[in-house]
C-alpha atoms as a PDB file:
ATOM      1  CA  UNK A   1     122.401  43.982  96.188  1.00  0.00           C
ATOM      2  CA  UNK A   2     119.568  41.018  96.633  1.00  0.00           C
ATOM      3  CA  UNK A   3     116.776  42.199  98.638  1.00  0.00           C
ATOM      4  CA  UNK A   4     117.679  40.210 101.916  1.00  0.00           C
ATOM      5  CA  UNK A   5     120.971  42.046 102.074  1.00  0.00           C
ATOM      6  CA  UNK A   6     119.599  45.480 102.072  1.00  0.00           C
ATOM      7  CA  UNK A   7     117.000  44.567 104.432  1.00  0.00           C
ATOM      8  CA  UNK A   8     119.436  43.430 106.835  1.00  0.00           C
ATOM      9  CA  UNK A   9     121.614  46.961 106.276  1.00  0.00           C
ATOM     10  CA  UNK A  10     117.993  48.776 106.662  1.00  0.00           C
ATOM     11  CA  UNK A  11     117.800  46.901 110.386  1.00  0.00           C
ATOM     12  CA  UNK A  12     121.716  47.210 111.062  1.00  0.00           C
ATOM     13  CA  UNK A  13     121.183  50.938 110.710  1.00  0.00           C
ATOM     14  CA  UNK A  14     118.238  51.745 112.309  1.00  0.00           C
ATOM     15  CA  UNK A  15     118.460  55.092 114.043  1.00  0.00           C
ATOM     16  CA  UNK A  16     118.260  55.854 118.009  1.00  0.00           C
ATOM     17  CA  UNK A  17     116.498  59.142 119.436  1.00  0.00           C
ATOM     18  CA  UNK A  18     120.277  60.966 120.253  1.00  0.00           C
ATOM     19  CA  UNK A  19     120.200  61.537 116.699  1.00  0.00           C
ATOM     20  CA  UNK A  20     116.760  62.177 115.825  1.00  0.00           C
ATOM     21  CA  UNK A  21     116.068  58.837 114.922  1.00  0.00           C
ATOM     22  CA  UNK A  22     118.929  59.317 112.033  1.00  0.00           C
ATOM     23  CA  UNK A  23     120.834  55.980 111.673  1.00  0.00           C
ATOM     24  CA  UNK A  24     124.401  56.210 112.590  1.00  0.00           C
ATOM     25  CA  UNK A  25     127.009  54.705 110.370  1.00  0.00           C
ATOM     26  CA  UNK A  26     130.510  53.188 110.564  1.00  0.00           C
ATOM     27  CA  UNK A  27     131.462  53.715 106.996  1.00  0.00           C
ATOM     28  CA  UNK A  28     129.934  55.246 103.272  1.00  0.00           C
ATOM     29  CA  UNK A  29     129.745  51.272 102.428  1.00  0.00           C
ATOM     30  CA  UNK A  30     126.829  51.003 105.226  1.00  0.00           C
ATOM     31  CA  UNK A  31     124.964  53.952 104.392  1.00  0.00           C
ATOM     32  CA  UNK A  32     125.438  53.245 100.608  1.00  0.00           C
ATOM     33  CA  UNK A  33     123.843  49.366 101.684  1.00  0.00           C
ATOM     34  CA  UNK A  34     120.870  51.671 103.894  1.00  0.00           C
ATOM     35  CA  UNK A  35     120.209  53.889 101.438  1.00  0.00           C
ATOM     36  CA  UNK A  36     119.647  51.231  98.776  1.00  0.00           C
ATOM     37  CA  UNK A  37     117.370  49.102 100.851  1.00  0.00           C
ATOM     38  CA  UNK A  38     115.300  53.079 101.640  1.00  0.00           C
ATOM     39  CA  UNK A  39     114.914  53.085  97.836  1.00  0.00           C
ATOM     40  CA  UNK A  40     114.104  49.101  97.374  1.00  0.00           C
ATOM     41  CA  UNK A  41     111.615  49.627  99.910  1.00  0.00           C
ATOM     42  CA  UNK A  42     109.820  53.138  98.320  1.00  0.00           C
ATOM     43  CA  UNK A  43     109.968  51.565  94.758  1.00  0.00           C
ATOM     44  CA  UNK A  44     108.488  48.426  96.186  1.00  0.00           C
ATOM     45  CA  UNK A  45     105.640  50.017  97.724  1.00  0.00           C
ATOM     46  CA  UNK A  46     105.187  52.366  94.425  1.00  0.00           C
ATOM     47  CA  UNK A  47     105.370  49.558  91.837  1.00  0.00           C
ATOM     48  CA  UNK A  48     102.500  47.392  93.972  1.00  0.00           C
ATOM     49  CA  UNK A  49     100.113  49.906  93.542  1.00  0.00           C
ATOM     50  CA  UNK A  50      97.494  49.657  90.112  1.00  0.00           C
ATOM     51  CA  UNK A  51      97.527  52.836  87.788  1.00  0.00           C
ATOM     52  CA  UNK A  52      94.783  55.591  88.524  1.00  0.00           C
ATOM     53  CA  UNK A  53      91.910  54.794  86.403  1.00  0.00           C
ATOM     54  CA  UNK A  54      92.455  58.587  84.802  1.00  0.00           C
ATOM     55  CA  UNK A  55      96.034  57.082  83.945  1.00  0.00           C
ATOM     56  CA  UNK A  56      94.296  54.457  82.235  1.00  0.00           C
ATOM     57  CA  UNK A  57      91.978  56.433  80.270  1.00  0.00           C
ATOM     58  CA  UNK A  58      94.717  58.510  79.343  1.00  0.00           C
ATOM     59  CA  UNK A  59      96.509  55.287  77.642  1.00  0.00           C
ATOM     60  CA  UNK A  60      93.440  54.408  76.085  1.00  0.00           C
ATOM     61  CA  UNK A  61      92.501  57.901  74.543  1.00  0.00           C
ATOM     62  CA  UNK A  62      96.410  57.156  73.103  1.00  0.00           C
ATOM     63  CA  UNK A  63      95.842  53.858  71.806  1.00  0.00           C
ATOM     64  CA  UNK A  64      92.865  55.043  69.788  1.00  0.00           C
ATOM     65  CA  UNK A  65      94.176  58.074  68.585  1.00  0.00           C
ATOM     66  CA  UNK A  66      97.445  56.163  67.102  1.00  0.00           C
ATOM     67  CA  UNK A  67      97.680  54.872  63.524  1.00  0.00           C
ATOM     68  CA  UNK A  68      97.928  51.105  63.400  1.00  0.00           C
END
């Protein structure tokens, strides 16, 4: 699915307050297309952000340690 498609199913689906804000769907093929653009979105989001400088000590303490 290319990332323009799912953000289109993400706005096709958007919920109303009748359902607690829960989007309704017509078929499993639109919440299948929802919930992929949900996890395009969260891994987006996840993959922008730079490693915790402990992270990055932790790889470094690795690197050293490791026979070359």
């Amino acid at each position: 699915m290319t990332l323009q498609r799912s953000q289109q199913a993400s706005k096709d689906a958007r919920g109303d307050a009748s359902n607690g804000g829960l989007p309704k769907f017509q078929s499993p093929a639109q919440l299948d297309s929802w919930f992929d653009a949900q996890l395009m979105q969260v891994y987006s989001e996840v993959v922008s952000e730079p490693l915790p400088k402990e992270f990055i000590d932790l790889l470094q303490k690795l690197k050293d340690k490791s026979p070359r």
